[in-house]
N, C-alpha and C. Protein backbone atom coordinates (compact mmCIF):
# COMPACT_ATOMS: atom_id res chain seq x y z
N UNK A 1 0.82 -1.19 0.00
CA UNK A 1 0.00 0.00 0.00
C UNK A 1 0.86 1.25 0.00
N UNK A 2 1.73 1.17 0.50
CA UNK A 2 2.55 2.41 0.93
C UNK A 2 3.30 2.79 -0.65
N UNK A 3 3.70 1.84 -1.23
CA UNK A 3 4.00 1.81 -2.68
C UNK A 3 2.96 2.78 -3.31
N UNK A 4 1.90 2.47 -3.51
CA UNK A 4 1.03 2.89 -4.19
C UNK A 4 0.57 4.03 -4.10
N UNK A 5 0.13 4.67 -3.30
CA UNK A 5 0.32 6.26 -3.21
C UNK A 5 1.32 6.78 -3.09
N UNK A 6 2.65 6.43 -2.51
CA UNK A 6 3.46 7.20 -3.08
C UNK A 6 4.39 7.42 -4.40
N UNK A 7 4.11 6.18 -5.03
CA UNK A 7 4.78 6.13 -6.94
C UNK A 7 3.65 7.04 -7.27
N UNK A 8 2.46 7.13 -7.33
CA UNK A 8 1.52 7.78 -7.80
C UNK A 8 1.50 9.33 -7.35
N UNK A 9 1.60 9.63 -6.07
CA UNK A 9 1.99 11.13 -5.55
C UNK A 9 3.29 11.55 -6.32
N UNK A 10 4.35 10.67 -6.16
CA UNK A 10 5.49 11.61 -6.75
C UNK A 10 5.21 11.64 -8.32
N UNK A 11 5.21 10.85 -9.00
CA UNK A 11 5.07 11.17 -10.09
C UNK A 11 4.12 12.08 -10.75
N UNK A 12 2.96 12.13 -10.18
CA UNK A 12 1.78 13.20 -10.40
C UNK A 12 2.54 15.02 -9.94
N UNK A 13 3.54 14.63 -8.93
CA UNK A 13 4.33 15.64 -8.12
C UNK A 13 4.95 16.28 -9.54
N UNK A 14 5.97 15.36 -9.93
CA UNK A 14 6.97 15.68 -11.39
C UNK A 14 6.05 16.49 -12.26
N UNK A 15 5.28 15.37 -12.53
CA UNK A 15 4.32 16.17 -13.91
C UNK A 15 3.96 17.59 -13.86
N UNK A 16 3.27 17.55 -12.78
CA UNK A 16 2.50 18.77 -12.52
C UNK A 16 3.69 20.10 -12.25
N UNK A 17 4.53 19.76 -11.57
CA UNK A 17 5.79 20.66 -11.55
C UNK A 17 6.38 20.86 -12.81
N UNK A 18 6.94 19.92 -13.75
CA UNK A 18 6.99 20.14 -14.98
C UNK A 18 6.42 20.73 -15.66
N UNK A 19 5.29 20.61 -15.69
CA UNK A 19 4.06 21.20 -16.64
C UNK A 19 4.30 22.88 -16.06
N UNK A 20 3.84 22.81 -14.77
CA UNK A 20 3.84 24.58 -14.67
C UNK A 20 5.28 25.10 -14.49
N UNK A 21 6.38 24.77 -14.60
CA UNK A 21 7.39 25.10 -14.84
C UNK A 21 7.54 25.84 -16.34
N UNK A 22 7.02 24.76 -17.23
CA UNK A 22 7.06 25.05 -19.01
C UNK A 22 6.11 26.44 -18.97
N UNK A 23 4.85 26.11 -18.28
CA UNK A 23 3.86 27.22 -18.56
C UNK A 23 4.94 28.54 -18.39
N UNK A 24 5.44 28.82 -17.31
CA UNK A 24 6.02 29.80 -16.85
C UNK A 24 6.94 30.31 -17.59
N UNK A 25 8.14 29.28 -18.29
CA UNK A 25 9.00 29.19 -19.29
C UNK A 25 8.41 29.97 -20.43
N UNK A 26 7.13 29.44 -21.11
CA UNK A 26 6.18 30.09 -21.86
C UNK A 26 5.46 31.18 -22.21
N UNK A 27 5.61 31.85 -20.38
CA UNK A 27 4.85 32.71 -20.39
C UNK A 27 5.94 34.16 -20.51
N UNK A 28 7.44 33.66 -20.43
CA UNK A 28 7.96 34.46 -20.15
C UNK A 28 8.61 34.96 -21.74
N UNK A 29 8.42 34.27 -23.15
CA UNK A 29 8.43 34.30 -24.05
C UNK A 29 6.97 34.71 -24.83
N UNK A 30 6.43 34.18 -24.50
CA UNK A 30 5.32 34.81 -25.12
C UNK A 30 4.01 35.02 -23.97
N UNK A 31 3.88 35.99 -23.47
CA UNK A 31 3.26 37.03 -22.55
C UNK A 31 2.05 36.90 -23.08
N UNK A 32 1.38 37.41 -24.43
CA UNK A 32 -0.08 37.74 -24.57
C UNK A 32 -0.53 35.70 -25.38
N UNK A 33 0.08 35.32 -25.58
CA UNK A 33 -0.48 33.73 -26.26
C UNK A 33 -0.37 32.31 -25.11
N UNK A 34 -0.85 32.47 -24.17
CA UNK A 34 -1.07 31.52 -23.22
C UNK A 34 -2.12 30.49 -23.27
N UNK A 35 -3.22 31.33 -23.77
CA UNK A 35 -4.51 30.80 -23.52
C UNK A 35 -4.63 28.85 -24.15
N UNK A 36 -4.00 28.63 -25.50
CA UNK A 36 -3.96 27.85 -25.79
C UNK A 36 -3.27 26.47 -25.26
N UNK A 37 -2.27 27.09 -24.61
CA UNK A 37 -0.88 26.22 -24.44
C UNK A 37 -1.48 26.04 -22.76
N UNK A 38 -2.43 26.66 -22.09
CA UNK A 38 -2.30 26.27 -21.11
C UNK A 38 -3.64 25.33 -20.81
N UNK A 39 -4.56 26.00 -21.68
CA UNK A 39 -5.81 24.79 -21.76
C UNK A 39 -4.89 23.30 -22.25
N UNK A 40 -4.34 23.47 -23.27
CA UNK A 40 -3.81 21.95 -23.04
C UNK A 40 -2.90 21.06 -22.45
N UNK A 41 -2.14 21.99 -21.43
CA UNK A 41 -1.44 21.55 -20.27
C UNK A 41 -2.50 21.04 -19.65
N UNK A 42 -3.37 21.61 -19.08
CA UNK A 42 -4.44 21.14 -17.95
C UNK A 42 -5.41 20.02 -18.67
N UNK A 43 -5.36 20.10 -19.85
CA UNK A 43 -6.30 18.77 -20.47
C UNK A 43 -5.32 17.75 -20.55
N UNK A 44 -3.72 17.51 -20.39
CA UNK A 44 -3.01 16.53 -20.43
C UNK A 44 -2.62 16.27 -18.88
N UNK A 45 -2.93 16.90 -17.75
CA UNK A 45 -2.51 16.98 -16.38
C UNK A 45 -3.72 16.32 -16.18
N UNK A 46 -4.93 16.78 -16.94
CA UNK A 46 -6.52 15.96 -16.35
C UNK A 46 -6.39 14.38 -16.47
N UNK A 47 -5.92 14.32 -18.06
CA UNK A 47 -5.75 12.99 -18.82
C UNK A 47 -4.83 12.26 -18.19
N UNK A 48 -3.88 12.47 -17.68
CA UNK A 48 -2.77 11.86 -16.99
C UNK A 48 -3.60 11.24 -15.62
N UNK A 49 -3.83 11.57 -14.69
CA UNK A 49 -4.17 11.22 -13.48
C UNK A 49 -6.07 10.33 -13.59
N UNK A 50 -6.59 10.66 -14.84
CA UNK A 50 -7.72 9.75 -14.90
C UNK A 50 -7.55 8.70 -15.56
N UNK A 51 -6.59 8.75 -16.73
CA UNK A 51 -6.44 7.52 -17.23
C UNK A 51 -5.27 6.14 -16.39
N UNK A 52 -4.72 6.66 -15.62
CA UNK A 52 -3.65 5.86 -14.67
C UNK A 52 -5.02 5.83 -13.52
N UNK A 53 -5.44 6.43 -13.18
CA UNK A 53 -6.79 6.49 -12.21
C UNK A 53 -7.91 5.11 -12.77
N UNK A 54 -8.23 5.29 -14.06
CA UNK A 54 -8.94 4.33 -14.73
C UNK A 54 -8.30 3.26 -15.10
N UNK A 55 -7.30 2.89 -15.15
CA UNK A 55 -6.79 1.32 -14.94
C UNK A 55 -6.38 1.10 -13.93
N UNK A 56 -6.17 1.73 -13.02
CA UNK A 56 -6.72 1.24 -11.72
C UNK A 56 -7.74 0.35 -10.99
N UNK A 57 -8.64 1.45 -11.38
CA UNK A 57 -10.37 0.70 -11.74
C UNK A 57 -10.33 -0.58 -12.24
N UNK A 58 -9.92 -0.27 -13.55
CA UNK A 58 -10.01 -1.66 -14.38
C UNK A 58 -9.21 -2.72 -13.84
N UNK A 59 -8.12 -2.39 -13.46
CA UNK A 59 -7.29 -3.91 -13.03
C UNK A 59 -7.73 -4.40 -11.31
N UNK A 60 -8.65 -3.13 -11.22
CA UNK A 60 -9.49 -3.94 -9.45
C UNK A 60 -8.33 -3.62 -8.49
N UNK A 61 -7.47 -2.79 -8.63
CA UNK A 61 -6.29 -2.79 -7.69
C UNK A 61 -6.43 -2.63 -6.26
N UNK A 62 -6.57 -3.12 -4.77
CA UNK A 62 -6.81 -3.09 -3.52
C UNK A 62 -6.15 -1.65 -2.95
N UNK A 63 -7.57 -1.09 -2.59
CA UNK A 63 -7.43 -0.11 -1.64
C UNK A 63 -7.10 1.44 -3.00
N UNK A 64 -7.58 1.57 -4.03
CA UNK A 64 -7.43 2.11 -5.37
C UNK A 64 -7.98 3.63 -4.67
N UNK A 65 -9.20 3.66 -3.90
CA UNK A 65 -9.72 4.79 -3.50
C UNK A 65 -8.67 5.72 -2.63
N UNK A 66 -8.06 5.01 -1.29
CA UNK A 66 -7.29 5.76 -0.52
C UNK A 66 -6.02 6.27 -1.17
N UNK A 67 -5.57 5.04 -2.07
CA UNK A 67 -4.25 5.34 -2.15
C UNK A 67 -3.95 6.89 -3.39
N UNK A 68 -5.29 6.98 -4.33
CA UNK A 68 -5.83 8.08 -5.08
C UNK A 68 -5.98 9.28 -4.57
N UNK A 69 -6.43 9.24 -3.11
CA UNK A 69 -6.64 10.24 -2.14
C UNK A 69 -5.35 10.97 -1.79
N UNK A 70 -4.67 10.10 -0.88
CA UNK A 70 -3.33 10.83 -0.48
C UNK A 70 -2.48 11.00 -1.51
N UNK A 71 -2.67 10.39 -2.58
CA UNK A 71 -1.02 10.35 -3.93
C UNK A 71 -1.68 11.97 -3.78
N UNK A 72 -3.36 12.47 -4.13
CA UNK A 72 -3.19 13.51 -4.33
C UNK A 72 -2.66 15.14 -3.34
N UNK A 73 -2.87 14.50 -1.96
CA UNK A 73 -2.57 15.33 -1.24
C UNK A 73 -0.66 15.44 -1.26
N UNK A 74 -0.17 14.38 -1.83
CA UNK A 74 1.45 13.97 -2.09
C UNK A 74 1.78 14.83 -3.08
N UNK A 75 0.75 14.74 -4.32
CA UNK A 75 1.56 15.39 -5.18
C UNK A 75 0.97 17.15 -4.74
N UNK A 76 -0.03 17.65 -4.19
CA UNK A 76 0.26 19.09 -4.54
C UNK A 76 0.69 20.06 -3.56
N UNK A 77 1.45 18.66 -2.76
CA UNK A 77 2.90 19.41 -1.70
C UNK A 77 4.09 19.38 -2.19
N UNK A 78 4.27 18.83 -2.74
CA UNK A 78 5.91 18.04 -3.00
C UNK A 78 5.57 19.35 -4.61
N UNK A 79 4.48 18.78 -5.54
CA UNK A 79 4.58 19.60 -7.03
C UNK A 79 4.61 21.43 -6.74
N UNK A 80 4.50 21.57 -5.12
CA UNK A 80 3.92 23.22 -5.15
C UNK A 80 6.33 23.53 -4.81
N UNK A 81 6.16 22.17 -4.22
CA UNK A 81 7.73 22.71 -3.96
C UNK A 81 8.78 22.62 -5.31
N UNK A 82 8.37 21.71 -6.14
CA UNK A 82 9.72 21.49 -6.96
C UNK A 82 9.31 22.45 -8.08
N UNK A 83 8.10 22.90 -8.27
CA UNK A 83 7.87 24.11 -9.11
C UNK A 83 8.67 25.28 -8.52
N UNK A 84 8.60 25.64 -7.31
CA UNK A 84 9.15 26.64 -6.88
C UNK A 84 11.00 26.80 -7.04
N UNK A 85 11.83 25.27 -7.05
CA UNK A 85 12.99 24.97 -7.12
C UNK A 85 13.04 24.91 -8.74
N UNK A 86 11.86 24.78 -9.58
CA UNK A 86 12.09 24.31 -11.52
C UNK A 86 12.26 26.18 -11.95
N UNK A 87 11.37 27.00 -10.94
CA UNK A 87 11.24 27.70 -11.82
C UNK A 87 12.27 28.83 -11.51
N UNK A 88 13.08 28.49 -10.44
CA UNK A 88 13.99 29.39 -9.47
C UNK A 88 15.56 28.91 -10.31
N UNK A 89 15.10 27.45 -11.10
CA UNK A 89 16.51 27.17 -11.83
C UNK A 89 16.38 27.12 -13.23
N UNK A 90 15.06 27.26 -14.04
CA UNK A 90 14.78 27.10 -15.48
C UNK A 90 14.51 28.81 -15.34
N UNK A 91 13.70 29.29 -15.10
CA UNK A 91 12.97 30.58 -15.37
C UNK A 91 13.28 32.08 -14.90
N UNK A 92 13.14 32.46 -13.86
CA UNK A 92 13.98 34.03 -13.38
C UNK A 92 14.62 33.92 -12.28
N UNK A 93 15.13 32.68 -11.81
CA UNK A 93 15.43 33.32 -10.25
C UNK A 93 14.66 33.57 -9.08
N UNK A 94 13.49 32.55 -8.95
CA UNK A 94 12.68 32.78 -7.81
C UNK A 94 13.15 32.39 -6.92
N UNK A 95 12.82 32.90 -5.66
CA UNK A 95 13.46 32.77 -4.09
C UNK A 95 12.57 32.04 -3.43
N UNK A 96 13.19 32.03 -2.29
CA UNK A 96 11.84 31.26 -1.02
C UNK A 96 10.83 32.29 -0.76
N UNK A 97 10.48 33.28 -1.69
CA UNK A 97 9.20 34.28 -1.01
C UNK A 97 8.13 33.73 -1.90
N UNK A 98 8.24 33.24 -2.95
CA UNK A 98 7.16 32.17 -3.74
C UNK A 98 6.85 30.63 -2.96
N UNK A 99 7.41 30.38 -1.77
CA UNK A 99 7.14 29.20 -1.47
C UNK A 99 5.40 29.02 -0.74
N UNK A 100 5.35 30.53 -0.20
CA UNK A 100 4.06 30.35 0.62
C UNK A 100 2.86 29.78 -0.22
N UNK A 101 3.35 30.25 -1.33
CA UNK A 101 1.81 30.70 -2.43
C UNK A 101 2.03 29.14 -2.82
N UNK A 102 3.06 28.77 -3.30
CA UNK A 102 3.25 27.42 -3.94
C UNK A 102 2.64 26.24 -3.08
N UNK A 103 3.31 26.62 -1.59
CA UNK A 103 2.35 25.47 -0.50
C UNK A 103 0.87 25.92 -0.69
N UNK A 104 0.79 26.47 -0.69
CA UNK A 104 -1.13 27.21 0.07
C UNK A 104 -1.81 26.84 -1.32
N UNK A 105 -1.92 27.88 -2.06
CA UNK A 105 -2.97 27.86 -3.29
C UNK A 105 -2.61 27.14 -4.39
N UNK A 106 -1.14 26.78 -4.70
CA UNK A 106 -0.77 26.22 -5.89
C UNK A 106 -0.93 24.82 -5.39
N UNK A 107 -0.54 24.02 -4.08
CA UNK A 107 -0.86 23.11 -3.91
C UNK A 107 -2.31 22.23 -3.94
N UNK A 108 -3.38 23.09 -3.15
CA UNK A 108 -4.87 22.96 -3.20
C UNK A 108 -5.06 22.71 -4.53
N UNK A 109 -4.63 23.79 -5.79
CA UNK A 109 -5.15 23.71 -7.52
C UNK A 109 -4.58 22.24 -7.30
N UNK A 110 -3.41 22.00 -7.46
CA UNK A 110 -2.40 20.67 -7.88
C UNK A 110 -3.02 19.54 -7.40
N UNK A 111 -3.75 19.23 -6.32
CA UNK A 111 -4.32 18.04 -5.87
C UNK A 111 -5.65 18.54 -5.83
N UNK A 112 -6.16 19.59 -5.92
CA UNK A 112 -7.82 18.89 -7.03
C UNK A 112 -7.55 18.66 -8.05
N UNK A 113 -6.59 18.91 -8.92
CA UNK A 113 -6.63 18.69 -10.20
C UNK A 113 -5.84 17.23 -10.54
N UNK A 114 -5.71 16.76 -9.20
CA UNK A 114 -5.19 15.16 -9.82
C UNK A 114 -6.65 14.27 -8.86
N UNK A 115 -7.05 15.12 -7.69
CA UNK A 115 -8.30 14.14 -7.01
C UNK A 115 -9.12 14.07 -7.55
N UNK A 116 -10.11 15.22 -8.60
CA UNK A 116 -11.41 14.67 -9.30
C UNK A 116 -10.78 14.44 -10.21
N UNK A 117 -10.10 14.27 -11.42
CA UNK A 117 -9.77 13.01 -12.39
C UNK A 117 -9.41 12.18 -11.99
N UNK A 118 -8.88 11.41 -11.30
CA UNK A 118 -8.47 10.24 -10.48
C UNK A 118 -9.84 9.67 -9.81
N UNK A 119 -10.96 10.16 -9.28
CA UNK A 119 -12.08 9.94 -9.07
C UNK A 119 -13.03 9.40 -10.01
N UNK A 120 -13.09 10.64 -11.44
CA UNK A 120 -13.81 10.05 -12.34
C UNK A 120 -13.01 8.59 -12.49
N UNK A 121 -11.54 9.00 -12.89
CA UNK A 121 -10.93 7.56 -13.56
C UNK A 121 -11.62 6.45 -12.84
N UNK A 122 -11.53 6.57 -11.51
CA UNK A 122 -11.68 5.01 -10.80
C UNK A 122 -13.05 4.82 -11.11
N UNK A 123 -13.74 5.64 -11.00
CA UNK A 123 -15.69 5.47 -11.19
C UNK A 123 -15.45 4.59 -12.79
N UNK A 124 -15.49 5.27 -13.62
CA UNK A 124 -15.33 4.69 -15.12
C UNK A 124 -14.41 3.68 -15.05
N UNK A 125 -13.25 3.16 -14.31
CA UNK A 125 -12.38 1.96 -14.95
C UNK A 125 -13.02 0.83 -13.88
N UNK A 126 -13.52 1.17 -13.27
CA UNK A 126 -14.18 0.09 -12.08
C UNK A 126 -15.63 -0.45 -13.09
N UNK A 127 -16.03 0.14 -13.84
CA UNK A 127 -17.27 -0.30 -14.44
C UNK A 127 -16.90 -0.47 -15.95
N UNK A 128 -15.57 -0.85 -16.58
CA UNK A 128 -15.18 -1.32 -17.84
C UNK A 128 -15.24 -2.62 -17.08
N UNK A 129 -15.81 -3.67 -18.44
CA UNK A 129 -15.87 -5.06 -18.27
C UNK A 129 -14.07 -5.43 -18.77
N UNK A 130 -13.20 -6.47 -18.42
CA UNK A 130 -11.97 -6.89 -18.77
C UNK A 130 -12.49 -7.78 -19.53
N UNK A 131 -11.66 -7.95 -20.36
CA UNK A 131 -11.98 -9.54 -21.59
C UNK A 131 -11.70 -10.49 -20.82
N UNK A 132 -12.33 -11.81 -21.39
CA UNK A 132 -12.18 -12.85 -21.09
C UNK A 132 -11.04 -13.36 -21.73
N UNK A 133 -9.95 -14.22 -21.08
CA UNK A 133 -8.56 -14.53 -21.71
C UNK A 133 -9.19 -15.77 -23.17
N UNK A 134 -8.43 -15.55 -24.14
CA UNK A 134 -9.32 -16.40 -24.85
C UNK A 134 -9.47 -17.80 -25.37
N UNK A 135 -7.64 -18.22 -24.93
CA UNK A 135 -7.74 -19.49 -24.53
C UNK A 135 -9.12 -20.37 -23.38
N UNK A 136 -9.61 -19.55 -22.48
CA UNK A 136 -10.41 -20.14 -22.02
C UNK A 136 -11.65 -19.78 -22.54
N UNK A 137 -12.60 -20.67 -22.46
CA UNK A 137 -13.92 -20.79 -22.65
C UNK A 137 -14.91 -20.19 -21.19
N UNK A 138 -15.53 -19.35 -21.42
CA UNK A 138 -16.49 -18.91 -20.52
C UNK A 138 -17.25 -20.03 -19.43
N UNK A 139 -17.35 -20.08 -18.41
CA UNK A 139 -17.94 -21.08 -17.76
C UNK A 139 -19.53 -20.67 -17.82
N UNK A 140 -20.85 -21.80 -18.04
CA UNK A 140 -21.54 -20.86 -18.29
C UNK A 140 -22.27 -21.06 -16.44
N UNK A 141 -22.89 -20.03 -16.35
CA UNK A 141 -23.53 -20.00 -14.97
C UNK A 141 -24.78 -20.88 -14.27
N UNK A 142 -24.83 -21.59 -13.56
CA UNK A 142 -25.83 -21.84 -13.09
C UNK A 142 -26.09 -21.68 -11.99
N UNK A 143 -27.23 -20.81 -12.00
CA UNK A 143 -27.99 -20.54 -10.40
C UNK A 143 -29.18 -20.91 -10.18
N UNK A 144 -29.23 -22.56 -10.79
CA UNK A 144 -30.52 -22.76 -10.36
C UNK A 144 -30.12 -23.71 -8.15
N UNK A 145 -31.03 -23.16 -7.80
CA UNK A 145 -30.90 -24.13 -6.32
C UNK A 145 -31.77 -25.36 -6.17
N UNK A 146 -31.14 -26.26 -5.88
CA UNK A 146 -31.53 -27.30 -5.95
C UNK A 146 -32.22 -28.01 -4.39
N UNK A 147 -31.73 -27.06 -3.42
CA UNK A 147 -32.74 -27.02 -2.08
C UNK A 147 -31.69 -27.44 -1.02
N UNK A 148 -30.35 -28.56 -1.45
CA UNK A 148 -29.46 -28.43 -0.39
C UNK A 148 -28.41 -27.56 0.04
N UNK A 149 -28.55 -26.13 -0.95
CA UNK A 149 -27.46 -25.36 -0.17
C UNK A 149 -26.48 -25.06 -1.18
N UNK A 150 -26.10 -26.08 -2.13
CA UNK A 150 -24.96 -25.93 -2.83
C UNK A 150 -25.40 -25.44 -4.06
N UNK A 151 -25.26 -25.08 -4.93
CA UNK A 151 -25.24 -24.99 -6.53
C UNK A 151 -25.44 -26.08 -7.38
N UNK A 152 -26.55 -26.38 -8.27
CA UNK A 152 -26.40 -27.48 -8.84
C UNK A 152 -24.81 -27.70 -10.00
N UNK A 153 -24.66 -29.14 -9.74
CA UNK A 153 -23.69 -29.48 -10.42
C UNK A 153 -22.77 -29.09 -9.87
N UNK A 154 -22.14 -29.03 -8.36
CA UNK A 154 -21.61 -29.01 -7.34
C UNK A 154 -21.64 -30.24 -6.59
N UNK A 155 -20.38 -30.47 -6.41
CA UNK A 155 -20.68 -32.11 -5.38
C UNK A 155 -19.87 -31.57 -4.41
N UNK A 156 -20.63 -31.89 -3.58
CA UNK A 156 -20.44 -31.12 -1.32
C UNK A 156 -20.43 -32.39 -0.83
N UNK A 157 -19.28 -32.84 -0.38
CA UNK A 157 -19.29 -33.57 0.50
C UNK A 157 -19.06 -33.48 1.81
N UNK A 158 -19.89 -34.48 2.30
CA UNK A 158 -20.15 -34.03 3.81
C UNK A 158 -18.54 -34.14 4.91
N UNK A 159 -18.64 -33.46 5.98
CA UNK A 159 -17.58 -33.47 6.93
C UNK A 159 -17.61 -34.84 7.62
N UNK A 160 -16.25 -35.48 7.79
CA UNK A 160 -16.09 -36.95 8.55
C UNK A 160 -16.80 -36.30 9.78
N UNK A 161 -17.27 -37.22 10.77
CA UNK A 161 -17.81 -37.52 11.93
C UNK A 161 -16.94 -37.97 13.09
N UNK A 162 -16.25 -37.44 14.01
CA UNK A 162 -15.64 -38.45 15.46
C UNK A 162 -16.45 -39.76 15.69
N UNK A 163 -15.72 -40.88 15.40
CA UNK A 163 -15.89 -41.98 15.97
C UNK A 163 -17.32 -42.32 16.71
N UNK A 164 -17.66 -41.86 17.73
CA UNK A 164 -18.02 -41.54 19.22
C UNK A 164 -19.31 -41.34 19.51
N UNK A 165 -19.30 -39.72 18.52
CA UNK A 165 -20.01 -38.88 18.23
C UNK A 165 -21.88 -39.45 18.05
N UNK A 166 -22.66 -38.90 19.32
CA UNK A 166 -24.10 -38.82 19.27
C UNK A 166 -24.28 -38.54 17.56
N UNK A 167 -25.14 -39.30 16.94
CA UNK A 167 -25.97 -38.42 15.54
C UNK A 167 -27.11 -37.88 16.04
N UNK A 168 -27.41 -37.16 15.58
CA UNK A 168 -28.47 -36.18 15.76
C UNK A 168 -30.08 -36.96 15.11
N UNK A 169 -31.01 -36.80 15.10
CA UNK A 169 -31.86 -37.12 14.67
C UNK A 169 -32.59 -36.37 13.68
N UNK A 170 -32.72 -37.12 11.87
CA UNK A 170 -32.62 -36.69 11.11
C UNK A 170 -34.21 -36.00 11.08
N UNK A 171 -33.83 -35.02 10.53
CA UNK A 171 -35.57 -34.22 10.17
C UNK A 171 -35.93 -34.64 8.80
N UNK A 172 -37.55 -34.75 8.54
CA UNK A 172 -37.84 -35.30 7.81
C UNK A 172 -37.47 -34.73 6.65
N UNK A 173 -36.78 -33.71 6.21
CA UNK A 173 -36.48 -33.05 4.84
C UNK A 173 -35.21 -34.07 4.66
N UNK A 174 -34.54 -34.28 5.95
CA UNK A 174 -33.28 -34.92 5.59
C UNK A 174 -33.11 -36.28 5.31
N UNK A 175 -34.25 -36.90 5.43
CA UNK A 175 -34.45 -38.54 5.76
C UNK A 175 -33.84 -39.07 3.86
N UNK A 176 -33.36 -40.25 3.75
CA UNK A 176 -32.72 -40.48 2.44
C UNK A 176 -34.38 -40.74 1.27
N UNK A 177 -34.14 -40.65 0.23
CA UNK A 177 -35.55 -40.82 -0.70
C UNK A 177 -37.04 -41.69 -0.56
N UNK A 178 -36.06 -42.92 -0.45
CA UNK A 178 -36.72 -43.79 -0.21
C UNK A 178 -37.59 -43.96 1.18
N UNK A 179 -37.65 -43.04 1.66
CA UNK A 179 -38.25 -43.49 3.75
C UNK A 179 -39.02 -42.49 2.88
N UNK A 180 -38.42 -41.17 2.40
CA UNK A 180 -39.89 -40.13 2.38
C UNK A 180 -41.12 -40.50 1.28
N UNK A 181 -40.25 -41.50 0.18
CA UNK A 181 -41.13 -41.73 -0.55
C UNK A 181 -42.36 -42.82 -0.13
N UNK A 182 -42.23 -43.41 0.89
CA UNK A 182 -43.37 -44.56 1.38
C UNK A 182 -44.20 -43.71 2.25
N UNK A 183 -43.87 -42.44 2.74
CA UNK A 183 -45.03 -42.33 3.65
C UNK A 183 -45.68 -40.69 2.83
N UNK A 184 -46.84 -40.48 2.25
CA UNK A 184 -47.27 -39.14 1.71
C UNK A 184 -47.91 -38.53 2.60
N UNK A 185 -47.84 -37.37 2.71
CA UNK A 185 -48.30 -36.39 3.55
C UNK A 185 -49.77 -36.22 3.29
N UNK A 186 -50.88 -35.81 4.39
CA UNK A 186 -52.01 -35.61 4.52
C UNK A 186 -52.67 -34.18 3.76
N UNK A 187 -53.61 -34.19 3.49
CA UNK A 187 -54.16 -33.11 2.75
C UNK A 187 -54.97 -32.51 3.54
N UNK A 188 -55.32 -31.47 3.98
CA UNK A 188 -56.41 -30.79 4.77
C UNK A 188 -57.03 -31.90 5.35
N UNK A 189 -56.97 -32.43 6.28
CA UNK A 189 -57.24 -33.65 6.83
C UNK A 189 -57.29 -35.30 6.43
N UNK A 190 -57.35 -35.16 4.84
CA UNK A 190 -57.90 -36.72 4.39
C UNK A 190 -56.74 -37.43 4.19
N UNK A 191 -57.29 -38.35 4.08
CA UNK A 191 -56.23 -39.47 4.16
C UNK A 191 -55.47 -39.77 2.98
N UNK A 192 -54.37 -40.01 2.77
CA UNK A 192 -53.68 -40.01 1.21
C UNK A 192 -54.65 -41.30 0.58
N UNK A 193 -54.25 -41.13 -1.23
CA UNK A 193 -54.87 -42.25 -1.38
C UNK A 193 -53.28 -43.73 -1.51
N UNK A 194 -53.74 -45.01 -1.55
CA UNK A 194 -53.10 -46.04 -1.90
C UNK A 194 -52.44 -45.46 -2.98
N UNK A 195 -50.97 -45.98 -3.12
CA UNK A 195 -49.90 -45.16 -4.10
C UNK A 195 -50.06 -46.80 -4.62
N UNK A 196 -49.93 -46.84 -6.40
CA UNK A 196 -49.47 -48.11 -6.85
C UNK A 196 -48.44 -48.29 -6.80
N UNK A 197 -48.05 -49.72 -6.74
CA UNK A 197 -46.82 -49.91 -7.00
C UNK A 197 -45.85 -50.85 -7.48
């Protein structure tokens, strides 16, 4: 478990630091043309964390919800810091007076923006059907009950007995075929009729 949110926190950490590192890189070259380049940062930051979110889902992975939870609270602590160190060594020289903003508000954006895609993902990859491997043949189902408990076309065999051991006295559902079949049950009082035989 401990694996799992944290490969998933740090790496969501990288990305997202990467990504707004470039933005910044970007912005510092071209000032008025953002609009484009940053809608599709955030549509590949969405895509990233729902589709690793959604095979999640799909492969049924244990404990998929929590570990989705904290990766995200992982990555938009760790992504609010190494942005602040990407853009202090790629971009102008930022100091530790950008760190507050980077913990506080840049972090909150950074882990909603990996917790509800990672949410949808798991909702949607939890409800994709997986193929059947195709060497095997489908088993087909039967749920009909047959009245003792098991599944038909199931053979239950019973538990050995101690030596010793009192038997219990069988109830008439349990009695073997033949005892229940000689004696028929009464009808609103009358008497069965003579069974041929």
């Amino acid at each position: 478990m401990l694996g799992a949110w944290l490969t998933r926190g740090l790496v969501m950490a990288v990305v997202h630091a990467a990504a707004m590192t470039l933005l910044a890189k970007w912005s510092v070259f071209h000032p008025t043309d953002q609009t484009v380049i940053t809608s599709v940062t955030l549509a590949v930051l969405v895509g990233v964390a729902a589709l690793w979110s959604a095979v999640d889902g799909w492969l049924g992975k244990p404990d998929r919800g929590r570990a989705w939870f904290i990766a995200s609270l992982v990555a938009g602590v760790v992504s609010g810091i190494l942005y602040v160190i990407g853009r202090a060594v790629f971009v102008d020289q930022t100091g530790t007076s950008e760190l507050g903003a980077a913990l506080t508000g840049g972090a909150a954006f950074s882990a909603l923006l990996v917790l509800v895609p990672a949410g949808l993902g798991l909702f949607v990859g939890s409800r994709v059907r997986r193929p059947a491997p195709e060497d095997e043949e489908p088993e087909p189902e039967d749920d009909e009950d047959d009245g003792s408990g098991s599944q038909s076309g199931q053979l239950e065999l019973p538990e050995a007995e101690p030596a010793g051991a009192p038997r219990p006295k069988p109830s008439p559902v349990s009695r073997p075929a033949g005892a229940r079949a000689r004696r028929r049950p009464t009808v609103a009082g009358r008497s069965p009729s003579p069974r041929p035989r």
